[in-house]
Every structure is written in structure tokens, then in C-alpha cells.
Protein backbone atom coordinates (compact mmCIF):
# COMPACT_ATOMS: atom_id res chain seq x y z
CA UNK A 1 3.89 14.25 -3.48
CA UNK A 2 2.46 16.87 -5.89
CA UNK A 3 -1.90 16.43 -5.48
CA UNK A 4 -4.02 17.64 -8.81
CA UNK A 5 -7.63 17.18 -9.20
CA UNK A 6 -7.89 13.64 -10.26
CA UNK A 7 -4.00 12.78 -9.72
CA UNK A 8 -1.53 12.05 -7.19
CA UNK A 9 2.32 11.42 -8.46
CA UNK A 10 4.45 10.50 -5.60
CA UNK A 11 7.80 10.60 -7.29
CA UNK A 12 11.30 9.50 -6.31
CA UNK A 13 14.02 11.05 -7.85
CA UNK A 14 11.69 12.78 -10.43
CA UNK A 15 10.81 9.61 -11.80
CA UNK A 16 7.89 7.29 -11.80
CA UNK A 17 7.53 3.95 -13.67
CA UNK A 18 3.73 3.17 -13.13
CA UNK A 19 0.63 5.27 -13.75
CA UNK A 20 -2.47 3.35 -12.00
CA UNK A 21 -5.56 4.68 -13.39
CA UNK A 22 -8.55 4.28 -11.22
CA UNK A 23 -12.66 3.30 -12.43
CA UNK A 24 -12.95 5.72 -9.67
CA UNK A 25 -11.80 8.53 -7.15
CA UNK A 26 -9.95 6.89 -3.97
CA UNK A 27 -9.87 9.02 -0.86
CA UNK A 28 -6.43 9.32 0.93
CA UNK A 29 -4.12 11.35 3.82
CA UNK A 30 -1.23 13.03 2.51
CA UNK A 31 2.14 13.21 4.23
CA UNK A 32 0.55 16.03 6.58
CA UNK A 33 -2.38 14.42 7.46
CA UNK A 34 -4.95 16.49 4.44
CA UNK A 35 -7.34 14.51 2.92
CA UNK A 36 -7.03 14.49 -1.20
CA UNK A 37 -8.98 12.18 -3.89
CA UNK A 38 -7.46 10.74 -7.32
CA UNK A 39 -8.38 9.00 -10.54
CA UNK A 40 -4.17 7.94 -11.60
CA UNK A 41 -2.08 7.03 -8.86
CA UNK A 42 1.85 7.51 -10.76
CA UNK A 43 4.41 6.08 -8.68
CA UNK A 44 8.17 4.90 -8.88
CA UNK A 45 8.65 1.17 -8.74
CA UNK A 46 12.23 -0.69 -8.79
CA UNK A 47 11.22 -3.15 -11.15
CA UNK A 48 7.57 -2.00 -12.67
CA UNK A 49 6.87 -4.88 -14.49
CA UNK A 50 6.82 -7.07 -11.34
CA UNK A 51 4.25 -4.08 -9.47
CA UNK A 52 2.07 -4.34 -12.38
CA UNK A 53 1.91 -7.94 -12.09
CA UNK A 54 1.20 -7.52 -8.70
CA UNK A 55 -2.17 -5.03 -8.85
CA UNK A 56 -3.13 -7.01 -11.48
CA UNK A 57 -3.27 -10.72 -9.23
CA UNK A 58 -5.31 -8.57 -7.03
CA UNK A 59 -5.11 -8.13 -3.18
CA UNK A 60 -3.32 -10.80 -1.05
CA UNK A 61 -5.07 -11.92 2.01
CA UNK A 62 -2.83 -11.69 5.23
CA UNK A 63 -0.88 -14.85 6.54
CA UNK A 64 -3.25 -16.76 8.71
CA UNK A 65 -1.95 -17.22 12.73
CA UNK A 66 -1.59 -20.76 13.42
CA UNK A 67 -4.96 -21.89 15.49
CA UNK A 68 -3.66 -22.93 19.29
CA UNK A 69 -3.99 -26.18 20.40
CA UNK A 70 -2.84 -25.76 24.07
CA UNK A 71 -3.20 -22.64 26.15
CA UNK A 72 0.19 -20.34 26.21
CA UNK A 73 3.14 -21.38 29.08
CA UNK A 74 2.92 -19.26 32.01
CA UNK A 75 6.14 -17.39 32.62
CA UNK A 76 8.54 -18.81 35.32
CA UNK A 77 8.13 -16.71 38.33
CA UNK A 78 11.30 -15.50 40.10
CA UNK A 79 13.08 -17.25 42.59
């Protein structure tokens, strides 16, 4: 991960495929636990096409849990 003033590349194999440029700065820990800011976010993506579609959809909520509808089993106890 190579950190300038307004960029962070995080390259595989000296490559990336997407360059993400921010409205703003977005605060984030580095491999080592610094803090850094950036503008562009350039990363490598297997297919980049497919990433881009994804930022652009927007974030994905997480999978709701199932409500319960009967409290949990209690365990067998040993014999």
C-alpha cells in the first residue's frame, strides 16, 4: 500500500484496474495500524467492470436474521 496526500493505491501485482475518486477525504488504518486520509482510492479488481457496477448500486444492507418464533432448545444434559 503506497499512502500520498490525497491517494491510497493498494496494488496487487503492480497493477490496479479501478481508480475511485472521492467528493471527499475518507479516514482509514493502514496495514500497521497508522491512520492516513485519501481523495482516489486505486485498487486491483478481478473483473473491474463488475466492482464498478457494484459502488455504483450503492451499499448493500446486511442479510436480515430470521425473527424467532419459539425460544431456542435447551441442550440435552448428560446422562
Amino acid at each position: 500500500m503506497r499512502i500520498g496526500e490525497i491517494a491510497a493505491l493498494v496494488a496487487v501485482g503492480s497493477q490496479t484496474t479501478v481508480t475511485l475518486e472521492l467528493a471527499g477525504p475518507v479516514e482509514f488504518v493502514r496495514p500497521l495500524g497508522r491512520r492516513g486520509s485519501a481523495r482516489v482510492l486505486r485498487f486491483h479488481a478481478d473483473d473491474p467492470r463488475a466492482a464498478v457496477a457494484a459502488l455504483q448500486r450503492g451499499p448493500v444492507p446486511p442479510p436480515l436474521t430470521p425473527e424467532r418464533t419459539a425460544p431456542s432448545s435447551t441442550p440435552d444434559l448428560p446422562a
